[in-house]
N, C-alpha and C. Protein backbone atom coordinates (compact mmCIF):
# COMPACT_ATOMS: atom_id res chain seq x y z
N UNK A 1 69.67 -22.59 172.79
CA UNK A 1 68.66 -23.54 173.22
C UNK A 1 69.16 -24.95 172.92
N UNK A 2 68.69 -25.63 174.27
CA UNK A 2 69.77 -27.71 173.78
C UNK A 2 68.23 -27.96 173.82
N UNK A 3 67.85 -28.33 172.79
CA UNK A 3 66.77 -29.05 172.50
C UNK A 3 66.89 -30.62 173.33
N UNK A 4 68.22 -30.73 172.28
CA UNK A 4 68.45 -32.82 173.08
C UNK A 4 68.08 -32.70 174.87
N UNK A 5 68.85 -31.69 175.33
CA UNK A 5 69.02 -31.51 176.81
C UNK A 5 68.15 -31.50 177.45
N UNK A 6 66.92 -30.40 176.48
CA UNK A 6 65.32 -30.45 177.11
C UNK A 6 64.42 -31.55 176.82
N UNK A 7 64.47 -32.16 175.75
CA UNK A 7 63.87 -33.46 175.50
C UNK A 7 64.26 -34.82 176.42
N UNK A 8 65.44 -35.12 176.72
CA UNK A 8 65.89 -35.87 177.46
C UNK A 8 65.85 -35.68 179.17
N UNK A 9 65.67 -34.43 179.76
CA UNK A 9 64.85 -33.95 180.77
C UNK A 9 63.33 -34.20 181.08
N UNK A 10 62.82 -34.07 179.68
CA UNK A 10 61.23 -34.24 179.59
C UNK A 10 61.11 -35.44 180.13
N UNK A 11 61.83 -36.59 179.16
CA UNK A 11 61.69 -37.90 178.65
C UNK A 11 61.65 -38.45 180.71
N UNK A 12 62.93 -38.29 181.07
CA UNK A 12 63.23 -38.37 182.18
C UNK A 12 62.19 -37.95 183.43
N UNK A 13 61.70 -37.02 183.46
CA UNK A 13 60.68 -36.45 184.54
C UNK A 13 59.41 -37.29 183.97
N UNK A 14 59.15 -37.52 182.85
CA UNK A 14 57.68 -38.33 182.71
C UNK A 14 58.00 -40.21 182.96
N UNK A 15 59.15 -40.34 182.72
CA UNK A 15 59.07 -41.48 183.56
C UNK A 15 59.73 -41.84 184.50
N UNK A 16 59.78 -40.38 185.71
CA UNK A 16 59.83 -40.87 186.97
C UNK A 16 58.70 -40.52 187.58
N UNK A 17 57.53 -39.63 187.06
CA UNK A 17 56.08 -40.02 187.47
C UNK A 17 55.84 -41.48 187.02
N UNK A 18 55.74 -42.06 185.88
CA UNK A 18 54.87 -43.20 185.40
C UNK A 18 56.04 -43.76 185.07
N UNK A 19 56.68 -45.32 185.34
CA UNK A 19 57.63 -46.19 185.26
C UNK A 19 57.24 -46.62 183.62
N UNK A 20 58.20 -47.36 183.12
CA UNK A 20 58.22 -47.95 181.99
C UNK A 20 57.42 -49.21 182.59
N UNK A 21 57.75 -50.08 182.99
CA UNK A 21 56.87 -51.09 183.56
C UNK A 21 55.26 -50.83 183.36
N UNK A 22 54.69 -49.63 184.07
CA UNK A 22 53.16 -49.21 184.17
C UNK A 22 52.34 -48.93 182.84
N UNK A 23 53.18 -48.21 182.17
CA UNK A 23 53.23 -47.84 181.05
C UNK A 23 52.00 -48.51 180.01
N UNK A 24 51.06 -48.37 179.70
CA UNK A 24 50.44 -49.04 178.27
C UNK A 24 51.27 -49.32 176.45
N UNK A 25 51.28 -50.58 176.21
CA UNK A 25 52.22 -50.52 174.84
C UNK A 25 52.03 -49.21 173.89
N UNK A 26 50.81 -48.29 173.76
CA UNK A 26 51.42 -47.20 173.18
C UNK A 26 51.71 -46.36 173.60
N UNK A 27 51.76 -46.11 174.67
CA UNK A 27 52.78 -45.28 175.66
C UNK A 27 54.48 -45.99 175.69
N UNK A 28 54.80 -46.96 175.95
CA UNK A 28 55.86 -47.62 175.24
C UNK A 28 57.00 -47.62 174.09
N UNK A 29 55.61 -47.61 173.24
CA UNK A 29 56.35 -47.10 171.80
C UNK A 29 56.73 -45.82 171.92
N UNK A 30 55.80 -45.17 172.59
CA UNK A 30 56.07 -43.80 172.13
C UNK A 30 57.49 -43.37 173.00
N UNK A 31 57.64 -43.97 174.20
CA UNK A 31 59.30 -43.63 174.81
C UNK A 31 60.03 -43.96 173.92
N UNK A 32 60.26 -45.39 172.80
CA UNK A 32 60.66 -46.03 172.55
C UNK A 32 61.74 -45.21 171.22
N UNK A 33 60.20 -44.64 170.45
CA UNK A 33 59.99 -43.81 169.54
C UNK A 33 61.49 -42.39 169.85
N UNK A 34 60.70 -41.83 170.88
CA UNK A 34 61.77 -40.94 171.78
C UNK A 34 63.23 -41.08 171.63
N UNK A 35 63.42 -41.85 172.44
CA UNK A 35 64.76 -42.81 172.32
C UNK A 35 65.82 -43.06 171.20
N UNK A 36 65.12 -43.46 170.37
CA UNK A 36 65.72 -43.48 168.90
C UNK A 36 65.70 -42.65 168.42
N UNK A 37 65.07 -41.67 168.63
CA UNK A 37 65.04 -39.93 167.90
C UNK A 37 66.59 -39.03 168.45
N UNK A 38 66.56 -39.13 170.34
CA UNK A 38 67.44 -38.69 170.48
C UNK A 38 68.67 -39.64 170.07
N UNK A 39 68.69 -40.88 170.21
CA UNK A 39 69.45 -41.56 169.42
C UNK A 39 70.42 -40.91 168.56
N UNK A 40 69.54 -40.94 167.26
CA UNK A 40 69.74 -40.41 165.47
C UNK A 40 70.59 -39.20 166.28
N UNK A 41 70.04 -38.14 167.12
CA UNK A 41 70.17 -36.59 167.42
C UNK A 41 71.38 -37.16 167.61
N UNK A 42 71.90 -37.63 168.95
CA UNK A 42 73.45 -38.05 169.61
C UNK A 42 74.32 -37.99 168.14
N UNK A 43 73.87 -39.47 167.18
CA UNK A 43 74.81 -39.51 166.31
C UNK A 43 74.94 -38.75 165.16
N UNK A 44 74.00 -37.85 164.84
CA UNK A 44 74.18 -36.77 163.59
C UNK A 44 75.13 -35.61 164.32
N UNK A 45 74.83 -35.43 165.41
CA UNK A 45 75.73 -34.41 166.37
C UNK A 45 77.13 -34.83 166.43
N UNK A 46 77.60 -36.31 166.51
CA UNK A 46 78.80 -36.73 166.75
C UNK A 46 79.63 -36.61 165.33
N UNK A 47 78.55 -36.76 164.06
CA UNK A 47 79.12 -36.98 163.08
C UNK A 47 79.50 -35.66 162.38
N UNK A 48 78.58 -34.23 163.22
CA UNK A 48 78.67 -32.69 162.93
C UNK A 48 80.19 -32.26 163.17
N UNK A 49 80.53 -33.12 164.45
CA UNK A 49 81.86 -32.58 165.31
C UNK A 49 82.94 -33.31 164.59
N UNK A 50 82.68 -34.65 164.55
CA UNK A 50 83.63 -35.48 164.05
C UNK A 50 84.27 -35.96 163.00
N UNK A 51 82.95 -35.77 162.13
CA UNK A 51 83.61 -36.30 160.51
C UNK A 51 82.55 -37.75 160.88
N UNK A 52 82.48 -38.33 159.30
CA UNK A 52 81.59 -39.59 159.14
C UNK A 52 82.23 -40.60 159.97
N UNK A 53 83.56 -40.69 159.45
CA UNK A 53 84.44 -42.15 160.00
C UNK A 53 85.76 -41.61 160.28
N UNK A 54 85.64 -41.02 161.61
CA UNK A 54 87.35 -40.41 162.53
C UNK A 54 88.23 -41.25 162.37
N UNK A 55 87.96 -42.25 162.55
CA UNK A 55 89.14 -43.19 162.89
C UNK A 55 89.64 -44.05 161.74
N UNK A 56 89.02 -43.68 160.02
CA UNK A 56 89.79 -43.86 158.71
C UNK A 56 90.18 -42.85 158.70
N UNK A 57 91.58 -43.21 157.78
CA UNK A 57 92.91 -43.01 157.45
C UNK A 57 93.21 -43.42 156.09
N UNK A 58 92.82 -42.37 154.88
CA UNK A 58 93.08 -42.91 153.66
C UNK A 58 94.39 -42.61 153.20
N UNK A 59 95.12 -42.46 153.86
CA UNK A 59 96.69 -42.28 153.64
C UNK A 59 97.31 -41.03 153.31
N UNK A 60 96.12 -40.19 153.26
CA UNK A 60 96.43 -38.65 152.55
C UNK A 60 97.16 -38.00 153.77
């Protein structure tokens, strides 16, 4: 199950019924809210695969 995949589908189909523009500010936040959640998700996932900091090199 891709959670991110289905959330970001969701996110996507509810605002191509109702635009961000139309939107009421707590409807807003709450994409906003969204956003930064999958955010965090993207980068805890990148940091699962990758390591904290790929591209240091402590000489070892």
């Amino acid at each position: 199950m891709n959670l991110f995949g289905e959330a970001f589908d969701d996110l996507n189909e509810v605002l191509v019924r109702q635009p961000f523009d139309a939107m009421s500010t707590a409807e807003r936040l709450q994409v906003v809210q969204i956003r930064a959640l999958l955010s965090i998700s993207q980068e805890l996932s990148r940091i699962h695969h990758d390591g904290i900091n790929p591209e240091y090199d402590s000489g070892h």
